[in-house]
Protein backbone atom coordinates (compact mmCIF):
# COMPACT_ATOMS: atom_id res chain seq x y z
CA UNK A 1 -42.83 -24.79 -41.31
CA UNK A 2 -40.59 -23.32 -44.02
CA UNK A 3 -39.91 -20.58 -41.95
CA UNK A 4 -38.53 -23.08 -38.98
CA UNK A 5 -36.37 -25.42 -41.99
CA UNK A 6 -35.12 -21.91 -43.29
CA UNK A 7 -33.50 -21.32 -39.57
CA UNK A 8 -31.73 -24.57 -40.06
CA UNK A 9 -30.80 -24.56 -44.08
CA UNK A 10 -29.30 -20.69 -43.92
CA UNK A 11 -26.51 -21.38 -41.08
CA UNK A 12 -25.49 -24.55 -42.42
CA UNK A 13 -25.41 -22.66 -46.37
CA UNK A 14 -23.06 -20.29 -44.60
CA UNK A 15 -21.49 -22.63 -42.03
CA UNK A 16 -20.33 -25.07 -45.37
CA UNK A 17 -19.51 -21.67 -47.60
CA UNK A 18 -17.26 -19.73 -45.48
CA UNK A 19 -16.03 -22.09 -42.61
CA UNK A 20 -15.35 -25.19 -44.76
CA UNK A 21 -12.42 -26.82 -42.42
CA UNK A 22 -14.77 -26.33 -39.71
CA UNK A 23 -18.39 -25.81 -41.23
CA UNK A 24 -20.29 -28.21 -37.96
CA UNK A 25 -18.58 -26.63 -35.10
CA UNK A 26 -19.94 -23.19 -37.25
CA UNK A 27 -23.10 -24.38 -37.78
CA UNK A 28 -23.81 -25.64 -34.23
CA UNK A 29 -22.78 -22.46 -32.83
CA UNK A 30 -25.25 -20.66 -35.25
CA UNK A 31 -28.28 -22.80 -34.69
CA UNK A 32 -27.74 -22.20 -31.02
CA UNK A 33 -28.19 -18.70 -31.43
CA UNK A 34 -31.64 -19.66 -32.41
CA UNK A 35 -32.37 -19.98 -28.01
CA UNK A 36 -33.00 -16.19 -28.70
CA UNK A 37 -36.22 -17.40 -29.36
CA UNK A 38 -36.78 -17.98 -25.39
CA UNK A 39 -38.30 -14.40 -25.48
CA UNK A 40 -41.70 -15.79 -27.15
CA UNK A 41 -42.27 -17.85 -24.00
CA UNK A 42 -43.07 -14.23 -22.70
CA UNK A 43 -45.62 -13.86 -25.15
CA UNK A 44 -49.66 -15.07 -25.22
CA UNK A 45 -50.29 -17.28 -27.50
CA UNK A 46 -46.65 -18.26 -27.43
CA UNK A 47 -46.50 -18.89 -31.25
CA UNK A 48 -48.66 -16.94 -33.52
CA UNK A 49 -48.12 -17.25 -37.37
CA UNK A 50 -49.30 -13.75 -38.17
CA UNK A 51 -46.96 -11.90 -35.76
CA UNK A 52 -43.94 -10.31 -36.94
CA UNK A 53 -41.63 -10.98 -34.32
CA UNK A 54 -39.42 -7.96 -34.61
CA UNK A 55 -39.97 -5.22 -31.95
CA UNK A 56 -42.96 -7.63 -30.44
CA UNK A 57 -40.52 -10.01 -28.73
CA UNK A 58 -37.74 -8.51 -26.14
CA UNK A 59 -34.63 -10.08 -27.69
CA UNK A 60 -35.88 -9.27 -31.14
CA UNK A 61 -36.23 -5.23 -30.78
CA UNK A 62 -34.43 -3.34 -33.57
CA UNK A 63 -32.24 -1.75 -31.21
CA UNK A 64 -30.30 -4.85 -30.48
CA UNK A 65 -29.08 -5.43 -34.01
CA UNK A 66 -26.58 -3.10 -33.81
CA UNK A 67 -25.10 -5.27 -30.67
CA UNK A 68 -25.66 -8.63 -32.83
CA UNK A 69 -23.71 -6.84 -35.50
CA UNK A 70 -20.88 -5.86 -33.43
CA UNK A 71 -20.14 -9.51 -31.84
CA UNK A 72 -19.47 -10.03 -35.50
CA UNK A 73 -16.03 -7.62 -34.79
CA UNK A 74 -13.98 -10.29 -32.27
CA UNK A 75 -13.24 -13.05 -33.68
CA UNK A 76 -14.87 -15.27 -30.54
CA UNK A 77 -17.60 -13.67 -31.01
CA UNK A 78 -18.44 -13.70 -34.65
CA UNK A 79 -20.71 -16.87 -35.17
CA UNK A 80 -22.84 -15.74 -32.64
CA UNK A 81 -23.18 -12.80 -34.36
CA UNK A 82 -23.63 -13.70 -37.40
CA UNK A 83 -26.11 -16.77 -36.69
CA UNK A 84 -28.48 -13.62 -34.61
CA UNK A 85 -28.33 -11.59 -37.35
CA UNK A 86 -28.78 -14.50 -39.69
CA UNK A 87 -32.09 -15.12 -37.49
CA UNK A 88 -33.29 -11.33 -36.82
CA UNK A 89 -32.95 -11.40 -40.90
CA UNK A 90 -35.30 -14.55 -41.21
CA UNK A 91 -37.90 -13.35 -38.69
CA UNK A 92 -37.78 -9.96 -40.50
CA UNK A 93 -38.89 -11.89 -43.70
CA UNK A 94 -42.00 -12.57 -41.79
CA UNK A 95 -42.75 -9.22 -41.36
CA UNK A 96 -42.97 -8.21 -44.88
């Protein structure tokens, strides 16, 4: 459960920090990122506590952060960027 309220408190931290004039249109856009998450409907059982979800789930292989990281370069781009990197960084907490 902390894990699911820390996907919610981090983007709006960073939506209120660094996008002040704007921080809800930032933090919407970030917690919509969190749809990458359709990948565990792939999985069986569909949610399992003790699964690190990076390199398990499709959209969460290692290889794609380097693609998260660069829709951080234009500036259309960016918040998605940042709020899948913001998430691949969360589910990596799991792993440890």
């Amino acid at each position: 459960m902390f894990h699911i309220l820390l996907h919610v408190l981090v983007p709006l931290l960073v939506a209120v920090l660094f996008y002040r004039d704007k921080w809800f249109k930032a933090m919407l856009i970030m917690l919509l990122t969190m749809l990458v998450d359709v990948d565990h409907l792939w999985a069986d059982p569909i949610y399992d506590p003790e699964r690190c979800s990076i390199g398990f789930h499709p959209l969460h292989h290692p290889g794609l952060l380097p693609i998260y990281a660069l829709l951080m370069v234009h500036p259309k781009t960016r918040l998605v960027g940042l709020g899948l990197l913001i998430h691949m960084v969360l589910d990596g907490l799991d792993c440890l």
